[in-house]
C-alpha atoms as a PDB file:
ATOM      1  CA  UNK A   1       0.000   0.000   0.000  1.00  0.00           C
ATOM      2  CA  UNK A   2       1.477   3.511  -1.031  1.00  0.00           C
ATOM      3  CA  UNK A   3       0.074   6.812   0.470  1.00  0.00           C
ATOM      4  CA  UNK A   4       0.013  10.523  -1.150  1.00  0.00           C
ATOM      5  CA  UNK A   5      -1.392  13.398   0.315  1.00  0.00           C
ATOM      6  CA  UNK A   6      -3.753  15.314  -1.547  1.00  0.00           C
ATOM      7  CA  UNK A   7      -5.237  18.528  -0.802  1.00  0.00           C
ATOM      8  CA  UNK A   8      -4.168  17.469   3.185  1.00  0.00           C
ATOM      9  CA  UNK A   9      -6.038  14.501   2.647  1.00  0.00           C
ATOM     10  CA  UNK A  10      -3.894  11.183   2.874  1.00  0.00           C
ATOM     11  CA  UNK A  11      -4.853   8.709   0.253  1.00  0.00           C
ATOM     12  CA  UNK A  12      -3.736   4.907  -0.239  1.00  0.00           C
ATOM     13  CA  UNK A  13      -3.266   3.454  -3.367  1.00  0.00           C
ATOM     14  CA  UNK A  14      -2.579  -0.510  -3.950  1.00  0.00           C
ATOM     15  CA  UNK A  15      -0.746  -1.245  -7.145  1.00  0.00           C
ATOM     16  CA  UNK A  16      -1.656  -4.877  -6.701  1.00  0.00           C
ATOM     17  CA  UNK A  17      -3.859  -7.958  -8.921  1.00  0.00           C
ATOM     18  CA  UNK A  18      -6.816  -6.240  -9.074  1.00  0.00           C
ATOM     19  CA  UNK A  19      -4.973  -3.160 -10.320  1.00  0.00           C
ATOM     20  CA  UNK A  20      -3.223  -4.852 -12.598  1.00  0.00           C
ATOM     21  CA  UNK A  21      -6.419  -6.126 -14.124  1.00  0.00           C
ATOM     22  CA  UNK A  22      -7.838  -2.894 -14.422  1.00  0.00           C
ATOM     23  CA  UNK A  23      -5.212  -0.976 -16.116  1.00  0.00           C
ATOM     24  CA  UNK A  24      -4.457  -3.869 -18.023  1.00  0.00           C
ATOM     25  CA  UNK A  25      -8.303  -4.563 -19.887  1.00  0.00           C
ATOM     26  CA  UNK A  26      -7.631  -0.394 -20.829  1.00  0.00           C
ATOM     27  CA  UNK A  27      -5.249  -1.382 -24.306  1.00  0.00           C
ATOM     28  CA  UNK A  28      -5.197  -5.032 -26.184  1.00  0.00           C
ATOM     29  CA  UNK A  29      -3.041  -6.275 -29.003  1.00  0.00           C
ATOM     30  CA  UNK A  30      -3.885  -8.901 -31.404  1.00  0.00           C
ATOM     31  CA  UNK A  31      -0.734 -11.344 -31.353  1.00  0.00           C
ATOM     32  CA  UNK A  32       1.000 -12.191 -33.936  1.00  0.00           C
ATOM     33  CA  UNK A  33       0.608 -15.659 -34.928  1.00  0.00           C
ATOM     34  CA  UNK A  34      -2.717 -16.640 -33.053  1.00  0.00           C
ATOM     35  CA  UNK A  35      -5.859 -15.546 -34.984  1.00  0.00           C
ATOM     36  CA  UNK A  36      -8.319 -14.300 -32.821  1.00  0.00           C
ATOM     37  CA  UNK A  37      -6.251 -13.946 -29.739  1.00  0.00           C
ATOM     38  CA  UNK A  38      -5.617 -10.397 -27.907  1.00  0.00           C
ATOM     39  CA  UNK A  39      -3.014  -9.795 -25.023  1.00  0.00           C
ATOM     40  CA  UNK A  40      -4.495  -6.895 -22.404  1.00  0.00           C
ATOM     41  CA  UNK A  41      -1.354  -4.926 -22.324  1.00  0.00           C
ATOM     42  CA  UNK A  42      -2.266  -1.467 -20.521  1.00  0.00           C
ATOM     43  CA  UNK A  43       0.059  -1.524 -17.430  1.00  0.00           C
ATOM     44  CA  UNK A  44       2.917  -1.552 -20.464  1.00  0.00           C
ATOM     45  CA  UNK A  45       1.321   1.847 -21.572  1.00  0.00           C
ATOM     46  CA  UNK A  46       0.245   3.183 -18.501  1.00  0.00           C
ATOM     47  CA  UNK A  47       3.750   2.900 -17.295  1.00  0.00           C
ATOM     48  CA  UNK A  48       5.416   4.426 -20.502  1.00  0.00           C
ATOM     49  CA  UNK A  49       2.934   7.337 -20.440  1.00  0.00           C
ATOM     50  CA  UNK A  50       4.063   8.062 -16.135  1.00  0.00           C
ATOM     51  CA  UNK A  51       7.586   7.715 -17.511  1.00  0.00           C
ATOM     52  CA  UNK A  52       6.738  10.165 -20.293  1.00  0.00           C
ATOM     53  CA  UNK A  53       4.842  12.347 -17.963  1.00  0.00           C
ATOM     54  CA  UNK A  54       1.995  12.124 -19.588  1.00  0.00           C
ATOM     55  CA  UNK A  55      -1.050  14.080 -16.888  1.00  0.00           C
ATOM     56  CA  UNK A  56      -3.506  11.933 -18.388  1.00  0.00           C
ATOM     57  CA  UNK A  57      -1.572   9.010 -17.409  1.00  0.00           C
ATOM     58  CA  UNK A  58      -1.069   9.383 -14.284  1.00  0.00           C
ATOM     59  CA  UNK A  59      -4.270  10.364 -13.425  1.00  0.00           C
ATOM     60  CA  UNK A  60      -5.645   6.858 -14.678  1.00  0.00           C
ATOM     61  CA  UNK A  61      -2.797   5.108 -12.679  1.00  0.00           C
ATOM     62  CA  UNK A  62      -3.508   6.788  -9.276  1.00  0.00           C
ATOM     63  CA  UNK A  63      -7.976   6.626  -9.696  1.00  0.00           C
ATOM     64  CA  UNK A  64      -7.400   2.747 -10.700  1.00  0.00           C
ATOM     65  CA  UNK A  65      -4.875   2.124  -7.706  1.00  0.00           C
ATOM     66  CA  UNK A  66      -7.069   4.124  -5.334  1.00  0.00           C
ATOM     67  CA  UNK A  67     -10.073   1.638  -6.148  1.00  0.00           C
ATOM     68  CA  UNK A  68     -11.637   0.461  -3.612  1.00  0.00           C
ATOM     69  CA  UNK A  69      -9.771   2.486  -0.806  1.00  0.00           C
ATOM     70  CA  UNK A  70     -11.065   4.879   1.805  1.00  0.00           C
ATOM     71  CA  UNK A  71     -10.805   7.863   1.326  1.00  0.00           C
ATOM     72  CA  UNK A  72     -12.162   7.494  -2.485  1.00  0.00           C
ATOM     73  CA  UNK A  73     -10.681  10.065  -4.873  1.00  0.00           C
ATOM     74  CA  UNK A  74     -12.506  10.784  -8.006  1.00  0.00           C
ATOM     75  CA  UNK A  75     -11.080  11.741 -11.467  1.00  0.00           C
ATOM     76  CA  UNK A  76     -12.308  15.102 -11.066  1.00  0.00           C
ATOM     77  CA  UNK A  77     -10.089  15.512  -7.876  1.00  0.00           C
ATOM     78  CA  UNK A  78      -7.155  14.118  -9.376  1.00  0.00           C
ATOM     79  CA  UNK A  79      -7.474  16.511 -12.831  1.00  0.00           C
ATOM     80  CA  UNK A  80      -8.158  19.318 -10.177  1.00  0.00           C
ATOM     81  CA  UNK A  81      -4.472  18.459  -8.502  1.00  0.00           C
ATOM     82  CA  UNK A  82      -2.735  18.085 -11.441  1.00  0.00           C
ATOM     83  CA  UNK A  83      -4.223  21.632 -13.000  1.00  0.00           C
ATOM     84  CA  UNK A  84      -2.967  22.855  -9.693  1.00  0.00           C
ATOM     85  CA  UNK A  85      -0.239  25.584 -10.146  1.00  0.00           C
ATOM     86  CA  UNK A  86       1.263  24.572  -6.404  1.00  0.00           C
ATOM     87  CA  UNK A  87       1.022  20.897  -7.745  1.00  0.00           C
ATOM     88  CA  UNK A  88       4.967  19.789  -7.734  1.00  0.00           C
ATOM     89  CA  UNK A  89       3.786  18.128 -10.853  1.00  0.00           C
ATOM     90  CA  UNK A  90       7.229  16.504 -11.414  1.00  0.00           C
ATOM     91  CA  UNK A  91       7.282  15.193  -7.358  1.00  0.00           C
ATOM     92  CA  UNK A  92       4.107  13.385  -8.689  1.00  0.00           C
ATOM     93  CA  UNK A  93       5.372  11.707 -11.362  1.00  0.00           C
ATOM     94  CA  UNK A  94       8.616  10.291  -9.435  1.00  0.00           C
ATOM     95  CA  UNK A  95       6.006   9.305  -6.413  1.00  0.00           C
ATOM     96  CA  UNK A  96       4.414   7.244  -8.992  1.00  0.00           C
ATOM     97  CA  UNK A  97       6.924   5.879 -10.589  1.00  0.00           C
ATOM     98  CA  UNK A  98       8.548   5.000  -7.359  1.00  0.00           C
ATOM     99  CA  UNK A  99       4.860   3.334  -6.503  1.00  0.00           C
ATOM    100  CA  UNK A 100       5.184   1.376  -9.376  1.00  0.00           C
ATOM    101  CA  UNK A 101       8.859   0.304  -9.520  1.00  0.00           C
ATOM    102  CA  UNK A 102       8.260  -0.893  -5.821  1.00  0.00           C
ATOM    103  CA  UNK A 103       4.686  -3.117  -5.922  1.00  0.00           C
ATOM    104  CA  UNK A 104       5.165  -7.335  -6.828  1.00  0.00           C
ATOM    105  CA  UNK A 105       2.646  -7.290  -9.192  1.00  0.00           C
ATOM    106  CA  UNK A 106       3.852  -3.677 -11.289  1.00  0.00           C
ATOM    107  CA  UNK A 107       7.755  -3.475 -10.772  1.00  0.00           C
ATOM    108  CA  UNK A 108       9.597  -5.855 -13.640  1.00  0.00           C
ATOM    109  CA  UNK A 109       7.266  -4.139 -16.259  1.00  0.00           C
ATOM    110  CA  UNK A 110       8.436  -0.679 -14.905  1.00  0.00           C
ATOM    111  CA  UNK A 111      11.665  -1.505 -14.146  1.00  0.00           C
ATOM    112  CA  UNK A 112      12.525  -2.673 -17.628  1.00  0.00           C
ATOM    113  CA  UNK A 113      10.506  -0.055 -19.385  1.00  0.00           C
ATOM    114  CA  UNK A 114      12.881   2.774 -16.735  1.00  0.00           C
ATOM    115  CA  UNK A 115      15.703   0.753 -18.308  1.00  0.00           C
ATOM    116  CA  UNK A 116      14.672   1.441 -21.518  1.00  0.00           C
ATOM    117  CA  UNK A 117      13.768   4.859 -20.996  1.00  0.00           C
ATOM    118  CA  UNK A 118      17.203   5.667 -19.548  1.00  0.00           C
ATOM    119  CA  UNK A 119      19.033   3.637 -22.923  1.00  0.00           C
ATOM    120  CA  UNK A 120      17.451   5.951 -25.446  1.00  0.00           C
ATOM    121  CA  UNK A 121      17.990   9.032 -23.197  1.00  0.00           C
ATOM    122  CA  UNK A 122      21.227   7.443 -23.510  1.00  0.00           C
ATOM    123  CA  UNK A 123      21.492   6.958 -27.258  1.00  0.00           C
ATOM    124  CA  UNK A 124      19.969  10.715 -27.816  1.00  0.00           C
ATOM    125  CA  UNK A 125      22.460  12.395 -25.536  1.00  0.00           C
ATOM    126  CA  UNK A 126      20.146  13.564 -23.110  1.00  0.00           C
END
């Protein structure tokens, strides 16, 4: 279980099974090879779109991980933070990622997909 304050409100988020059901059911690929047959594969995209820091993103990540838990945020709550000029927008987005990279079910997707973030940085010069 990972905790963020919001508006002085603590909320918990679990990046666990059920999670990882949700998030995943949000993008599908057919595969190659196998007619008729789709792999759920949002958690991949979820986590490239926190690494990108895509707002949109992490918004979806933090109202699917805060299913469930007491407090309940809403969407609307979450845009409202992110819009938020005293938002540290960026603090977010390593909270998140640190979430992620941390949680059984969510850290050897986001590890990898850091590692392969940090290559092409890499590769680019950046």
């Amino acid at each position: 279980m990972f905790d963020l304050t919001i508006n002085g409100e603590v909320y918990q988020f679990n990046f666990g099974m059920g999670f990882l059901r949700e998030i995943d059911k949000k993008v599908s690929a057919i595969v190659d090879g196998a007619t008729g047959v789709k792999q759920d594969m949002g958690l991949r995209y979820a986590v490239a779109g926190v690494i990108d820091g895509d707002p949109k993103a992490v918004v979806d990540v933090l109202e699917l991980a805060n299913k469930g838990q007491t407090p309940r945020l809403t969407k609307a709550a979450l845009d409202a933070f992110v819009e938020d000029e005293n938002t540290d927008i960026d603090a977010l987005f390593e909270d998140v990622k640190g979430f992620l990279s941390k949680a059984n079910v969510t850290k050897k997707v986001t590890l990898e997909l850091l590692e392969r973030a940090e290559a092409e940085r890499e590769k680019a010069g950046l």
